[in-house]
C-alpha atoms as a PDB file:
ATOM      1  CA  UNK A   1    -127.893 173.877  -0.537  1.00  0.00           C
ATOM      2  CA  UNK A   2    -128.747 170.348   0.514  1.00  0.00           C
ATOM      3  CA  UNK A   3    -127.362 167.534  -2.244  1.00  0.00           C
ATOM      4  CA  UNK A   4    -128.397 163.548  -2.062  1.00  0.00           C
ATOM      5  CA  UNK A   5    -126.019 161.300  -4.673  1.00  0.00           C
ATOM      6  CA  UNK A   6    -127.921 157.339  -4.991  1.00  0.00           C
ATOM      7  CA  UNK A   7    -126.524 154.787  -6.716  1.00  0.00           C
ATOM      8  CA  UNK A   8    -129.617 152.600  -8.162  1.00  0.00           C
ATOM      9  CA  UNK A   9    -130.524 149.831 -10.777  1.00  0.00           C
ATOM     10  CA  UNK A  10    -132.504 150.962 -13.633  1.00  0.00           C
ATOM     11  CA  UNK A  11    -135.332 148.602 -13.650  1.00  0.00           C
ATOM     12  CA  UNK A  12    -137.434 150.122 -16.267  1.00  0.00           C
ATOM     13  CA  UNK A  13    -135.986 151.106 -19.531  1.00  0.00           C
ATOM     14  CA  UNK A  14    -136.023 155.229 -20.496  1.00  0.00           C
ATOM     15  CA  UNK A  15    -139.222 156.414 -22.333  1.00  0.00           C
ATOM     16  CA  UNK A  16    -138.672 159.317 -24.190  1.00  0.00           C
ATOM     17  CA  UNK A  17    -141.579 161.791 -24.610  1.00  0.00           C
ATOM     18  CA  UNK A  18    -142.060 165.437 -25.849  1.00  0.00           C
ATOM     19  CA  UNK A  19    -143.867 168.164 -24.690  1.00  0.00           C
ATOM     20  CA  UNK A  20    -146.874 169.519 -27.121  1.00  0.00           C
ATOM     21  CA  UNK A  21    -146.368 173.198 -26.663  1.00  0.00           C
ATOM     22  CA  UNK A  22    -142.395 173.329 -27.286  1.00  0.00           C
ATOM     23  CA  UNK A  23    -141.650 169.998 -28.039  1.00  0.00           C
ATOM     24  CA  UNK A  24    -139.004 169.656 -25.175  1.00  0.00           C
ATOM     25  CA  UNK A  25    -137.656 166.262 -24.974  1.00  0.00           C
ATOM     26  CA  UNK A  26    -138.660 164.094 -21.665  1.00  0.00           C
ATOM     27  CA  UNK A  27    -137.198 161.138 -20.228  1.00  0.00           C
ATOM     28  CA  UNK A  28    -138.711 158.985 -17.497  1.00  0.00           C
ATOM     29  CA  UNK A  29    -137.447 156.054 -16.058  1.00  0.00           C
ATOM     30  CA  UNK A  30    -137.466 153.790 -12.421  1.00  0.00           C
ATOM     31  CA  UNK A  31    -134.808 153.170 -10.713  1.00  0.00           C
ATOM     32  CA  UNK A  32    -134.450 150.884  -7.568  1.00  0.00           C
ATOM     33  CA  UNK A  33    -131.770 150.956  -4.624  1.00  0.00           C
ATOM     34  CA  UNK A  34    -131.625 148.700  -1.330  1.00  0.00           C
ATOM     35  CA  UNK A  35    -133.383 149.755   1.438  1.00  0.00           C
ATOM     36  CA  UNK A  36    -131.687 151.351   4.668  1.00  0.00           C
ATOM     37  CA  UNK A  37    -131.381 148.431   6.279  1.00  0.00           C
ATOM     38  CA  UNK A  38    -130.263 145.208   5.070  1.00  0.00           C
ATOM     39  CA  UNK A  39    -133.716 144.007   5.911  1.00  0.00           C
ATOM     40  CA  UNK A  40    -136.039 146.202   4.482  1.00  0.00           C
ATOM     41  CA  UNK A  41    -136.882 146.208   0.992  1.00  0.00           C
ATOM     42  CA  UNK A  42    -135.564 147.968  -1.818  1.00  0.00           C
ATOM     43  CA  UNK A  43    -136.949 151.319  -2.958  1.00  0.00           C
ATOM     44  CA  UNK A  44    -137.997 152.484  -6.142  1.00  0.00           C
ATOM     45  CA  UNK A  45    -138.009 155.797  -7.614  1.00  0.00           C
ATOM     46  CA  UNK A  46    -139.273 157.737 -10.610  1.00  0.00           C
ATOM     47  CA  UNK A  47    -136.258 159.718 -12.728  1.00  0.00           C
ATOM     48  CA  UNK A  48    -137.269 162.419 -14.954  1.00  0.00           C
ATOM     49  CA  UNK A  49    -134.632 164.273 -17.165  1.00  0.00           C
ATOM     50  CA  UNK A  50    -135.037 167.357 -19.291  1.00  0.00           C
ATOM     51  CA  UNK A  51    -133.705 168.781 -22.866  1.00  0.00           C
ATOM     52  CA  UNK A  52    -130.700 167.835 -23.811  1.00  0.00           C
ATOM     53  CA  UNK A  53    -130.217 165.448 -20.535  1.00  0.00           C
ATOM     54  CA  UNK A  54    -133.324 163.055 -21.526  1.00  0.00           C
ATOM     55  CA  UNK A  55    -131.557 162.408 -25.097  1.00  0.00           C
ATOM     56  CA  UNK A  56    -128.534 161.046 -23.249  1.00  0.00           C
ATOM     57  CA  UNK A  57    -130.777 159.150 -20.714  1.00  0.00           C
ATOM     58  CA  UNK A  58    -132.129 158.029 -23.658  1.00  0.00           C
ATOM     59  CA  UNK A  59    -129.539 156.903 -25.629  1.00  0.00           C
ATOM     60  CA  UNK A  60    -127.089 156.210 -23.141  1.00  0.00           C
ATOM     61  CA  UNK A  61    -129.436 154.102 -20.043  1.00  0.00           C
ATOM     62  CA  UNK A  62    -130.778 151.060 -20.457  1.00  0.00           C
ATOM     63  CA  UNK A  63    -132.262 147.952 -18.281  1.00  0.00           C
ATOM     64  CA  UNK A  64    -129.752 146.825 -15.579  1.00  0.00           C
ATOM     65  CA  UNK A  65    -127.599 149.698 -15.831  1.00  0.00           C
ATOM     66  CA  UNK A  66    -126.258 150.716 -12.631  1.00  0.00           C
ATOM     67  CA  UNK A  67    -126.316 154.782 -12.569  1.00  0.00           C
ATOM     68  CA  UNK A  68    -125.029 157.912  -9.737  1.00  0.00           C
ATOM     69  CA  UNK A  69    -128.189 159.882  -9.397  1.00  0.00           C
ATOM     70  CA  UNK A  70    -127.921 163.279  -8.059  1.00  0.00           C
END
């Protein structure tokens, strides 16, 4: 099984959502992390945590954090 561990800047603050059918608990969020060369520009990326995982992104991320995403 292939892994990938990024460390990145949240840049947009969690949203917590919930599905209609279940109401499972959604969190989305961007992230951003320099590019792979010192040149290029950073990347951003979409983060997406569910259940019990988006209420901690939720209450525990917040603008500027730095986070280990894996």
């Amino acid at each position: 099984m292939n892994s990938c561990v990024l460390m990145a800047d949240v840049i947009e603050p969690p949203e917590l959502r919930y599905t209609q059918e279940n109401q499972l608990a959604i969190a989305t969020m961007l992230v951003q992390f320099p590019g792979p060369k010192a040149e290029d520009p950073p990347e951003t990326l979409k983060v997406v945590a569910w259940g019990n995982l988006a209420q901690q992104v939720q209450d525990q991320c917040k603008l500027h954090d730095r986070l280990l995403l894996e």
